[in-house]
Protein backbone atom coordinates (compact mmCIF):
# COMPACT_ATOMS: atom_id res chain seq x y z
CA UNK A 1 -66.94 139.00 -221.57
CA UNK A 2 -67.98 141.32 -218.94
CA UNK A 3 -70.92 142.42 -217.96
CA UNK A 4 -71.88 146.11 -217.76
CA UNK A 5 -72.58 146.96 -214.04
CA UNK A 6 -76.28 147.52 -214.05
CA UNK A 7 -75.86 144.34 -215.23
CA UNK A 8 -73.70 142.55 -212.51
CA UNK A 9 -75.69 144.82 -209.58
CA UNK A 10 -78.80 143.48 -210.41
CA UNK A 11 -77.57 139.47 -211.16
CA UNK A 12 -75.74 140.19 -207.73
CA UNK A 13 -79.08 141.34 -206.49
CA UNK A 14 -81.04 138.17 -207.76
CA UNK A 15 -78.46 135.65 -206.49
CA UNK A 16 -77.88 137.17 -203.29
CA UNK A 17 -82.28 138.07 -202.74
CA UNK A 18 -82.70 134.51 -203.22
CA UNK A 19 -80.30 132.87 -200.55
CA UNK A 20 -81.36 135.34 -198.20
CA UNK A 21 -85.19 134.62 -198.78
CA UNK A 22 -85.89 133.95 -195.20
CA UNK A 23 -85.22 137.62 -193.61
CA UNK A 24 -88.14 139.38 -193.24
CA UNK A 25 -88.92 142.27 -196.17
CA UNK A 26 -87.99 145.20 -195.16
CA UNK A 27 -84.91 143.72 -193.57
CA UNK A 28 -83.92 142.04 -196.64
CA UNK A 29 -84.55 145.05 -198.64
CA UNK A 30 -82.28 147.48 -196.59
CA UNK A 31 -79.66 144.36 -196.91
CA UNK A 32 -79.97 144.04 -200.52
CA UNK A 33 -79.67 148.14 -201.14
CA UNK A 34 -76.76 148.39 -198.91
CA UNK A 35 -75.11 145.48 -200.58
CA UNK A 36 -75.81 147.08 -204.09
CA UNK A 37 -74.41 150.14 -203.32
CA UNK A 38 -71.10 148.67 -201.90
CA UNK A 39 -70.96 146.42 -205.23
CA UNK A 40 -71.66 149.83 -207.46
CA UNK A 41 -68.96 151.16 -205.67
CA UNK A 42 -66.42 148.72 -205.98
CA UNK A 43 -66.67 147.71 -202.30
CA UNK A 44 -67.07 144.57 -203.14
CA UNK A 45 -67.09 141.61 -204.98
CA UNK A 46 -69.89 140.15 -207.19
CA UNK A 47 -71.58 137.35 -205.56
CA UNK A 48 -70.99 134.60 -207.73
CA UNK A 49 -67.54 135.33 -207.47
CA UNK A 50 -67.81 135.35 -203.34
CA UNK A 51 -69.96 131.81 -203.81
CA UNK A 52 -66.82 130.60 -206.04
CA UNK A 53 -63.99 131.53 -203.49
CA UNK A 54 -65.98 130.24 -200.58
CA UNK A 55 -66.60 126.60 -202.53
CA UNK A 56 -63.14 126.40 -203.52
CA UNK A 57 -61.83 126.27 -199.57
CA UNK A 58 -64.91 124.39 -198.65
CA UNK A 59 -67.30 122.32 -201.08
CA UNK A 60 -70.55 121.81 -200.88
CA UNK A 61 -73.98 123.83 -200.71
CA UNK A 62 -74.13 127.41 -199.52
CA UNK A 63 -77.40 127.32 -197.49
CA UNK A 64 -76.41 130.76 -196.02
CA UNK A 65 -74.93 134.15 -196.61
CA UNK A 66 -74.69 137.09 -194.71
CA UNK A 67 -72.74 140.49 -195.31
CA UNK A 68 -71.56 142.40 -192.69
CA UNK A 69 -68.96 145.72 -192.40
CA UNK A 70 -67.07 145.47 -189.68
CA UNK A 71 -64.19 147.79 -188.69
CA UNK A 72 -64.62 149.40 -191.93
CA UNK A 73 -64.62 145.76 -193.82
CA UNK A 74 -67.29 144.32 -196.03
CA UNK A 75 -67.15 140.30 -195.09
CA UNK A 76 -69.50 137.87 -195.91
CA UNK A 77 -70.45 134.87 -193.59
CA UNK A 78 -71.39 131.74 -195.61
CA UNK A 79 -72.51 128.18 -194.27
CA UNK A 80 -72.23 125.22 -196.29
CA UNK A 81 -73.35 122.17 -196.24
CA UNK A 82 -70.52 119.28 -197.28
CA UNK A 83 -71.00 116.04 -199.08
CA UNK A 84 -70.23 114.42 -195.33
CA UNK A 85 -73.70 116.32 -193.88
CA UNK A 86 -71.89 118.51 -191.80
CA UNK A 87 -72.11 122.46 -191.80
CA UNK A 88 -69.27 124.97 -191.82
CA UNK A 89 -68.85 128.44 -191.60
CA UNK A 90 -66.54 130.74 -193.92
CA UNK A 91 -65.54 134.05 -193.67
CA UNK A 92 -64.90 135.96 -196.92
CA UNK A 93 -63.51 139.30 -197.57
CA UNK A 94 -66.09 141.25 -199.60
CA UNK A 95 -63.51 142.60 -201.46
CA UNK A 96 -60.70 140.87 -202.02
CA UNK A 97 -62.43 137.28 -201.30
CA UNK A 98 -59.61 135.97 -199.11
CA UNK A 99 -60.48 133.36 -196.65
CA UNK A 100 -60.41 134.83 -193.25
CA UNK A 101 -61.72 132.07 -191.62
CA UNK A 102 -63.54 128.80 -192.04
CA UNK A 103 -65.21 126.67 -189.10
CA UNK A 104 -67.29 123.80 -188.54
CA UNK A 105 -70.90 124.50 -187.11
CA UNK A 106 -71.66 120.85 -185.86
């Protein structure tokens, strides 16, 4: 069952506040409206559903996440952490949560 968005925006909110913990407040709260308004808008994807895509080309723990627009695209930048110890980088679009690119950091 879905969820209505109010819902969604602020469990994206929550999820996405708490992996990006480390940015300084003001920062993080600019991120975090920008990032609401692009989900209420149907920008983008919900970020559970960004997490899911993103652990499905690479497993392991997302220690990161960063959303960017770039020539007009919402992508998301996730490290993760793999089973071996080793870090990688993938590239998500926001919206349609393709794999644009995925790297390894080490």
């Amino acid at each position: 069952m879905s969820q209505p968005p109010s819902l969604r925006a602020a469990a994206f909110l929550l999820a996405w506040g708490a992996l990006a913990g480390l940015a300084p407040a003001a920062h993080a709260s600019e991120d975090a409206d920008r990032a609401r308004r692009a989900l209420e808008k149907g920008e983008i994807r919900p970020l559970d559903e960004v997490l899911r895509a993103a652990r499905e080309a690479v497993p392991g723990d997302v220690v990161a996440v960063d959303l960017k627009r770039d020539d007009g695209q919402w992508r998301y930048k996730l490290r993760i952490l793999g089973a071996d110890g080793k870090r990688r980088s993938v590239k998500v679009d926001a919206g349609s949560l393709k794999i644009l690119d995925e790297d390894d950091d080490d």
